[in-house]
C-alpha atoms as a PDB file:
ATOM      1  CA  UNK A   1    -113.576 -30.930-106.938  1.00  0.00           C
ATOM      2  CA  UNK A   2    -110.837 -32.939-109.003  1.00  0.00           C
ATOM      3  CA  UNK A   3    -107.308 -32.199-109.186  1.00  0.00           C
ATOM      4  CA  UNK A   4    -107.306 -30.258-112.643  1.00  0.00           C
ATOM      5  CA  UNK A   5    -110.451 -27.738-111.549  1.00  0.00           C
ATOM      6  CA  UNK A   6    -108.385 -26.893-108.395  1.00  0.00           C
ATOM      7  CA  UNK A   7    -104.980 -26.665-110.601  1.00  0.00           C
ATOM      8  CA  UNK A   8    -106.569 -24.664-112.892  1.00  0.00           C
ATOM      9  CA  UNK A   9    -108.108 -22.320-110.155  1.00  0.00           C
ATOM     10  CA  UNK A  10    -104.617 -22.019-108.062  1.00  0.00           C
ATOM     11  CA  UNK A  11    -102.847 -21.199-111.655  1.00  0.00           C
ATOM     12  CA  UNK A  12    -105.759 -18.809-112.648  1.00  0.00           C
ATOM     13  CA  UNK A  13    -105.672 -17.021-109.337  1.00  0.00           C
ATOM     14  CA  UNK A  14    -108.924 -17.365-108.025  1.00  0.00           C
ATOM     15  CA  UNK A  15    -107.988 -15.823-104.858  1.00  0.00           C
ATOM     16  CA  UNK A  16    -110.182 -14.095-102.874  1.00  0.00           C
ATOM     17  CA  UNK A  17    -107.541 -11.659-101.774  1.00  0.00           C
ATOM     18  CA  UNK A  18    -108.283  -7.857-102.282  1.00  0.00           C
ATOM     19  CA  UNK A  19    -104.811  -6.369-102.318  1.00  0.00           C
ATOM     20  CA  UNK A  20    -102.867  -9.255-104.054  1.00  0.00           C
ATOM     21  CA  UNK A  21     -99.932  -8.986-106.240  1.00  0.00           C
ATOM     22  CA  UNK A  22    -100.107 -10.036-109.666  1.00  0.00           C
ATOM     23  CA  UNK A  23     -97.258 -11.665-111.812  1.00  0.00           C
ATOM     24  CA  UNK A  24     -97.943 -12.442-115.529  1.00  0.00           C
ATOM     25  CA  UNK A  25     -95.291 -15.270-117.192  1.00  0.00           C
ATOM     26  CA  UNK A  26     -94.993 -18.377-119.045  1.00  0.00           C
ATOM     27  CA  UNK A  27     -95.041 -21.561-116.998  1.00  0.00           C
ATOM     28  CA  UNK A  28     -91.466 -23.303-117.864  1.00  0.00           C
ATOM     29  CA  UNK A  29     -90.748 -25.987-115.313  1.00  0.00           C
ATOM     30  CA  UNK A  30     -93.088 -28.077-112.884  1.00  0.00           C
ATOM     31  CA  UNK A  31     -90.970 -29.243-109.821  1.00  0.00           C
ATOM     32  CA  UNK A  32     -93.893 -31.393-108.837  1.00  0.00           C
ATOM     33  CA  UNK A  33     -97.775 -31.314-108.058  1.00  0.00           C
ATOM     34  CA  UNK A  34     -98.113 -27.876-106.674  1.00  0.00           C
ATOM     35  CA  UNK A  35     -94.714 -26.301-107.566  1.00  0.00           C
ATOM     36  CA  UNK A  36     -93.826 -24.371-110.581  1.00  0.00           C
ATOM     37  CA  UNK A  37     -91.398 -21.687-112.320  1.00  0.00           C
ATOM     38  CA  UNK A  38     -92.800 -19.374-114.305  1.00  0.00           C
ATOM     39  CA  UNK A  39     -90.693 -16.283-116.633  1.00  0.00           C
ATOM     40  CA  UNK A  40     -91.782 -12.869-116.896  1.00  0.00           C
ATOM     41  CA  UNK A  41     -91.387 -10.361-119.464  1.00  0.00           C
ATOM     42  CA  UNK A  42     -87.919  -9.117-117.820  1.00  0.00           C
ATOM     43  CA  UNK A  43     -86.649 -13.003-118.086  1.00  0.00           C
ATOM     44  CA  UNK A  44     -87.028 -12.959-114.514  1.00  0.00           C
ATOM     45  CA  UNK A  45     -88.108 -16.965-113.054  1.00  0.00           C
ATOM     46  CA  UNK A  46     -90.230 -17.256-110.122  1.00  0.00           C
ATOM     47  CA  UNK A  47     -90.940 -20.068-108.371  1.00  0.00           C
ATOM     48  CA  UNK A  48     -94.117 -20.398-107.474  1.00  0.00           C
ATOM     49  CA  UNK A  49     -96.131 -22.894-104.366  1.00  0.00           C
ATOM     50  CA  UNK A  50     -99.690 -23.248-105.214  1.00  0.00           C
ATOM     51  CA  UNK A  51    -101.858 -22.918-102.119  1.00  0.00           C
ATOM     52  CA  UNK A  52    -104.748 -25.069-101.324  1.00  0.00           C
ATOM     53  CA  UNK A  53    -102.853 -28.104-102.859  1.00  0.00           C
ATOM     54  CA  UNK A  54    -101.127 -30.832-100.523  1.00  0.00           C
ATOM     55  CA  UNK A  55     -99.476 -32.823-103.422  1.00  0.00           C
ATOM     56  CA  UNK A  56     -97.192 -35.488-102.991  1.00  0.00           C
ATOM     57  CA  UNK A  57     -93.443 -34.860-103.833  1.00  0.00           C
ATOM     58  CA  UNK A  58     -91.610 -36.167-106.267  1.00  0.00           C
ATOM     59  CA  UNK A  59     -90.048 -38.940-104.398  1.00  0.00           C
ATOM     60  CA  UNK A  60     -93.206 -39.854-102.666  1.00  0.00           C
ATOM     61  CA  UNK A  61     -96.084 -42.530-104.051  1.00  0.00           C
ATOM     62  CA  UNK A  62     -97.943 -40.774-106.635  1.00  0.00           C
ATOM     63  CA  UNK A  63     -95.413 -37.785-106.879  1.00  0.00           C
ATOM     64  CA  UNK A  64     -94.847 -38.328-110.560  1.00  0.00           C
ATOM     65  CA  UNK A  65     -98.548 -38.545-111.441  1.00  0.00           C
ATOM     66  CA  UNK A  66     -99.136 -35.647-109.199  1.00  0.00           C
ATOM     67  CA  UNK A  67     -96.637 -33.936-111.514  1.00  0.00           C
ATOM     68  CA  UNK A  68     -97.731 -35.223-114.533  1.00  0.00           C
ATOM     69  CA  UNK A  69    -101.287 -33.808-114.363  1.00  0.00           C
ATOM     70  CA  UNK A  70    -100.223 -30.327-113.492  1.00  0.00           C
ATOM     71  CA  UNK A  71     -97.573 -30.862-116.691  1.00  0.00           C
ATOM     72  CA  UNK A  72    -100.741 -31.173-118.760  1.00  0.00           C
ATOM     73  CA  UNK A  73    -102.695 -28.105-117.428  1.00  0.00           C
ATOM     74  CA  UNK A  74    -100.026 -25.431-117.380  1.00  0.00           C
ATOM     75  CA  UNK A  75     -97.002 -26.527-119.098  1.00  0.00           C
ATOM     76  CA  UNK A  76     -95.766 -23.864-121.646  1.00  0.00           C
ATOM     77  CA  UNK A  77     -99.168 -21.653-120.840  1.00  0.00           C
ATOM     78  CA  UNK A  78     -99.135 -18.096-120.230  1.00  0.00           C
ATOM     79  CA  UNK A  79     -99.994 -17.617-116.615  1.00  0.00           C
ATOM     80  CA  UNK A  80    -101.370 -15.222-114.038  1.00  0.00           C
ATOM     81  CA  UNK A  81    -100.881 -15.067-110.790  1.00  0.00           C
ATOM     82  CA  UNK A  82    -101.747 -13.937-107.487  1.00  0.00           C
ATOM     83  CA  UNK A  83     -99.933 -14.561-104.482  1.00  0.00           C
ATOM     84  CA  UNK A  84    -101.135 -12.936-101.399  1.00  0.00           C
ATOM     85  CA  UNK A  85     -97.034 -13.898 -99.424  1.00  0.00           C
ATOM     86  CA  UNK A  86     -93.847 -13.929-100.428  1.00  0.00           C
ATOM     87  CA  UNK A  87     -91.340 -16.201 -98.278  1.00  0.00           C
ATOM     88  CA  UNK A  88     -87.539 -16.146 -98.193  1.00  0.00           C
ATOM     89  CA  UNK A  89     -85.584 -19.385 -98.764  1.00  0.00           C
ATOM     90  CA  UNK A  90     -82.292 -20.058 -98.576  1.00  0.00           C
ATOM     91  CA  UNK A  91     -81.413 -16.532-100.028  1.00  0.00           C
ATOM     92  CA  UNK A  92     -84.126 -16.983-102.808  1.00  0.00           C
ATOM     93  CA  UNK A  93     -88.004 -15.846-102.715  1.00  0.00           C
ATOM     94  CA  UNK A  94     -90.627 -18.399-103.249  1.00  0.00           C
ATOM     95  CA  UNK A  95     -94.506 -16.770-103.848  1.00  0.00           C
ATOM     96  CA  UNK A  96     -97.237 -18.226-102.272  1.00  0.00           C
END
């Protein structure tokens, strides 16, 4: 499976969760390969881990292409997502 099938997948939600949570938004920032914000319709921003993605960070080798591709996929798209947990850090809540 390449990179954009399982980008696309993790944005789309293809989670095989019965009882997940869904958030609908606009993708306006990717962080890096598997991290984005996204805004709802109460100008709330979520930031958002994509599981079933180990991408490099930012500062690591590759971390910039790693973010570039998922730029191209979902940047400025209107989203949908599942999450099946919702994590506390440092006093803010990331969805995975």
């Amino acid at each position: 499976m390449t990179f954009k099938t399982a980008a696309t997948m993790l944005v789309l939600c293809l989670v095989f969760q019965v009882q997940a949570d869904t958030l609908l938004g606009k993708v306006i920032n990717v962080a890096d390969g598997d991290t984005i914000t996204i805004l709802d319709d109460t100008n709330t921003q979520h930031k958002i881990r994509l599981t079933g993605i180990d991408a490099p960070e930012k500062r690591q080798a590759f971390g910039d292409v790693s973010k570039q591709s998922l730029v191209k996929q979902v940047a400025g798209q209107s989203v949908a997502v599942e999450w099946v947990k919702s994590v506390a850090i440092n006093s803010s809540r990331k969805r995975h």
